[in-house]
N, C-alpha and C. Protein backbone atom coordinates (compact mmCIF):
# COMPACT_ATOMS: atom_id res chain seq x y z
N UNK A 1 -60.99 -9.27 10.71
CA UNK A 1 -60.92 -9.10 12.15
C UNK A 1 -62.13 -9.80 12.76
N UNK A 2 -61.69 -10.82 13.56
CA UNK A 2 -62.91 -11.68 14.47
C UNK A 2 -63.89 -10.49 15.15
N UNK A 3 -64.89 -10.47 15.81
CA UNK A 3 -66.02 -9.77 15.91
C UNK A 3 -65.64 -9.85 17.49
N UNK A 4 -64.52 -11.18 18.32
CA UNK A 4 -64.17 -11.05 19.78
C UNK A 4 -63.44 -9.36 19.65
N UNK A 5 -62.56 -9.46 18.27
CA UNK A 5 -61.21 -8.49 19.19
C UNK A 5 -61.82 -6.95 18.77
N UNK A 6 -63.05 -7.15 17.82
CA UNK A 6 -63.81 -5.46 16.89
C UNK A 6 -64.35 -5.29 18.56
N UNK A 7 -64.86 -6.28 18.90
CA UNK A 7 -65.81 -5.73 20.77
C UNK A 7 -64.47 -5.03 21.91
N UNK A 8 -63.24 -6.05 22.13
CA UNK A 8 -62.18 -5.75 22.36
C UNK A 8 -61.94 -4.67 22.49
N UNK A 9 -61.83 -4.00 21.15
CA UNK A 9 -61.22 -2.51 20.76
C UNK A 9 -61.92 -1.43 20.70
N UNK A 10 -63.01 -1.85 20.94
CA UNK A 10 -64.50 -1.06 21.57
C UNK A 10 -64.41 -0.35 22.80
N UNK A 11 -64.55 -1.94 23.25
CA UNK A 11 -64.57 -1.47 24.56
C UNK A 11 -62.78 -0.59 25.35
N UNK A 12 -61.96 -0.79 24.66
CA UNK A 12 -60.64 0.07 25.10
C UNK A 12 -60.76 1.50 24.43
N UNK A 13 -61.71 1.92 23.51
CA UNK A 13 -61.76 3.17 23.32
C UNK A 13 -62.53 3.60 24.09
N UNK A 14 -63.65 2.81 24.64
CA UNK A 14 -64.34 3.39 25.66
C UNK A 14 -64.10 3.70 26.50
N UNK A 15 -63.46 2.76 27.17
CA UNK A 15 -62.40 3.05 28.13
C UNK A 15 -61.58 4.35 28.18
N UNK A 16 -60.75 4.40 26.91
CA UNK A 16 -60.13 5.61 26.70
C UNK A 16 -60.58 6.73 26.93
N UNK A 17 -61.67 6.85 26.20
CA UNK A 17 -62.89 8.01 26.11
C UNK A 17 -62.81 8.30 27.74
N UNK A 18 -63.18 7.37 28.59
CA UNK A 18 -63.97 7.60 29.68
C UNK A 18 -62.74 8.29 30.42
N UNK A 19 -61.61 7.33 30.32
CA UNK A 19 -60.68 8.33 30.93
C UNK A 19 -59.77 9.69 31.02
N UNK A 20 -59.46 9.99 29.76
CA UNK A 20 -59.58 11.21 29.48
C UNK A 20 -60.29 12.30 29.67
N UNK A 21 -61.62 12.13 29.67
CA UNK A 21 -63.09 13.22 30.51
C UNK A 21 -62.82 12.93 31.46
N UNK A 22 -62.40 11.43 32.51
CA UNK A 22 -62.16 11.89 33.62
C UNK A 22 -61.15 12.96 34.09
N UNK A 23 -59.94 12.92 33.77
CA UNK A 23 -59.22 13.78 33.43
C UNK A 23 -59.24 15.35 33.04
N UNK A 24 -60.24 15.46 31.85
CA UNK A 24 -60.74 17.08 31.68
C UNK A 24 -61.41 17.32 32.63
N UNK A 25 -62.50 16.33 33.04
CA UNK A 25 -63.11 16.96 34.35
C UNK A 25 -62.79 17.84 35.44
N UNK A 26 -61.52 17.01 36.06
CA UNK A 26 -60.84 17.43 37.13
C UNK A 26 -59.92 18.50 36.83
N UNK A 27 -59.85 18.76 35.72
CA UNK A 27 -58.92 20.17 34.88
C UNK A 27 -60.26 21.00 35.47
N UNK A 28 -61.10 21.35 34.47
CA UNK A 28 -62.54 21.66 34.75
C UNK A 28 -62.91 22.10 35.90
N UNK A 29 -62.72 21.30 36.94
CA UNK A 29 -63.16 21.53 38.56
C UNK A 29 -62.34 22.62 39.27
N UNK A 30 -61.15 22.16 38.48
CA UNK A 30 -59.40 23.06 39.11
C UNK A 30 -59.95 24.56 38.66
N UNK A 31 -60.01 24.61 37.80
CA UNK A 31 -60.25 25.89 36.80
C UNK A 31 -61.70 26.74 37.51
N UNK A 32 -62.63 25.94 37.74
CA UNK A 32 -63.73 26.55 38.40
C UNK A 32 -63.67 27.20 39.70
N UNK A 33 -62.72 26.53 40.75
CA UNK A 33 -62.33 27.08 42.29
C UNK A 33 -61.60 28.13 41.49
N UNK A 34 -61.14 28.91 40.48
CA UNK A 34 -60.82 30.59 40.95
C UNK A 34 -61.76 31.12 40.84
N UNK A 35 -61.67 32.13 42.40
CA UNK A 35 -62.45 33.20 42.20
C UNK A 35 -62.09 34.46 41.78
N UNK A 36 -62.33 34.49 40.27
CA UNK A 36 -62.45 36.06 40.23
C UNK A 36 -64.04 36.31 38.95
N UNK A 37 -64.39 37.47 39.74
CA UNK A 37 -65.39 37.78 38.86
C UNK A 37 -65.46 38.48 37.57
N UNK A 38 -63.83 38.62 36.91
CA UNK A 38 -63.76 38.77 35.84
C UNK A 38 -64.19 37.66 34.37
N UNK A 39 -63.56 36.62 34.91
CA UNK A 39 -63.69 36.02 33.98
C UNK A 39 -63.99 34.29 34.53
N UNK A 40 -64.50 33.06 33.68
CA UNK A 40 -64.69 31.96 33.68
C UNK A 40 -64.42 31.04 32.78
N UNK A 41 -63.76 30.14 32.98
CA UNK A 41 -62.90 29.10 32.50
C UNK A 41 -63.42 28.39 32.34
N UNK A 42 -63.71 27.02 31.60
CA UNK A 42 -64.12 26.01 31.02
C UNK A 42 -63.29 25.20 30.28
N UNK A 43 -63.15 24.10 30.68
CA UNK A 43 -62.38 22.88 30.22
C UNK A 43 -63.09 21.74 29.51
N UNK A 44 -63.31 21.28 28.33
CA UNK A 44 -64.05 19.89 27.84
C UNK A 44 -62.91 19.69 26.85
N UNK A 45 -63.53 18.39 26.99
CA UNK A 45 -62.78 17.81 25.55
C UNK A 45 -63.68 17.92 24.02
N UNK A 46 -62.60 18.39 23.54
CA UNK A 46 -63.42 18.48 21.82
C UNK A 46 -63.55 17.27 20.47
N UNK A 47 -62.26 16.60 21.03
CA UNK A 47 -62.47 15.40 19.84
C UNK A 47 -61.61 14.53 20.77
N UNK A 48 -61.84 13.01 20.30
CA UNK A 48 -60.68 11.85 20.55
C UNK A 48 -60.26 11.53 19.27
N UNK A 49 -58.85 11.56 18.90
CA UNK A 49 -58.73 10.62 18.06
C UNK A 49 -57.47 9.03 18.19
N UNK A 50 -58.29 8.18 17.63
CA UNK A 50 -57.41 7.03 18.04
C UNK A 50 -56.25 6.50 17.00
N UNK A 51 -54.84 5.96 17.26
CA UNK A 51 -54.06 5.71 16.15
C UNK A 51 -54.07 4.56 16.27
N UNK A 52 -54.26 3.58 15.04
CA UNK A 52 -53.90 2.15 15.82
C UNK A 52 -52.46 1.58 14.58
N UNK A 53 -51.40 1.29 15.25
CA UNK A 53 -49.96 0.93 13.91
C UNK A 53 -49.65 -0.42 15.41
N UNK A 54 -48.90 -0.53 14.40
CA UNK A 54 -48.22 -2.02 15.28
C UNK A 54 -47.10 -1.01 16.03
N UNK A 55 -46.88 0.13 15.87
CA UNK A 55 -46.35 1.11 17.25
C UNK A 55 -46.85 1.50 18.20
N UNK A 56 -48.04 2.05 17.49
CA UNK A 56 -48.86 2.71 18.48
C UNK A 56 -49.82 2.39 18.40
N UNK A 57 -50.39 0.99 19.25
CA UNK A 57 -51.54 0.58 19.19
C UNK A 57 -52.42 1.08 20.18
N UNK A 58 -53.40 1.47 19.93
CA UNK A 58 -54.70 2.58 20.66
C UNK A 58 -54.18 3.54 21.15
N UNK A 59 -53.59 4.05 20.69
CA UNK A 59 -52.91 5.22 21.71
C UNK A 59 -53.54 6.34 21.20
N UNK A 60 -54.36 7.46 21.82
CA UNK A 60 -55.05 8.23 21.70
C UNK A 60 -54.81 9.88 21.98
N UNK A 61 -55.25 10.42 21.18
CA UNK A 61 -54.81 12.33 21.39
C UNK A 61 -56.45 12.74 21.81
N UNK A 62 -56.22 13.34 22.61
CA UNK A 62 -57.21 14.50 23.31
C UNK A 62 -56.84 15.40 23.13
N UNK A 63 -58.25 15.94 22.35
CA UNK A 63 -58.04 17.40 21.85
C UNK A 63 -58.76 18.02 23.01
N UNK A 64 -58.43 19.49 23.65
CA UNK A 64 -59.33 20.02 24.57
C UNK A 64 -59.06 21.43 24.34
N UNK A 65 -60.04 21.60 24.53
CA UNK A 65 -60.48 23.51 24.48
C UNK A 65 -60.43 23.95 25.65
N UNK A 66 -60.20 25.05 25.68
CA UNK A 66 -60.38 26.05 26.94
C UNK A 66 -61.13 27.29 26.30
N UNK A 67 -62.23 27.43 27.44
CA UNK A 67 -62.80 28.83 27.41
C UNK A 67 -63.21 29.78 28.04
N UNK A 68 -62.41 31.16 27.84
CA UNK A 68 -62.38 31.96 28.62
C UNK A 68 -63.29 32.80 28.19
N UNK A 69 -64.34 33.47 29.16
CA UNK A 69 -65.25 34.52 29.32
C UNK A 69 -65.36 35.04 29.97
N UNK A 70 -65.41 36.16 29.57
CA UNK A 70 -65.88 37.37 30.67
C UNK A 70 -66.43 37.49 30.99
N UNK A 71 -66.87 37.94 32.35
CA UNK A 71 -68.23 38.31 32.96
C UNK A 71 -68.99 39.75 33.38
């Protein structure tokens, strides 16, 4: 693999990466406007993983947690 398309595929996981947290984020934000003082929600992402096949090239799973606590 040329060292153009290893930067390439770099930079599209980065990409990936970035968009997906954008994504949990705004889960995240959603989850934070309830008010109740029982409990608090939390949204992140826990892992990326990337597949690369001549099917599914970069196509990526976001793993995300949720966590609920009481207060």
């Amino acid at each position: 693999m040329s060292k153009a398309t290893n930067d390439k595929e770099n930079e599209t996981k980065r990409n990936m990466r970035r968009y997906f947290s954008h994504i949990m984020n705004g889960a995240d934000l959603l989850y934070k406007g309830i008010e109740d003082n029982r409990i608090s929600i939390s949204v992140y992402v826990q892992t990326f993983v990337f597949f690369k096949s001549n099917i599914l090239y970069n196509t990526a799973i976001c793993s995300v947690a949720i966590s609920l606590e009481k207060r």
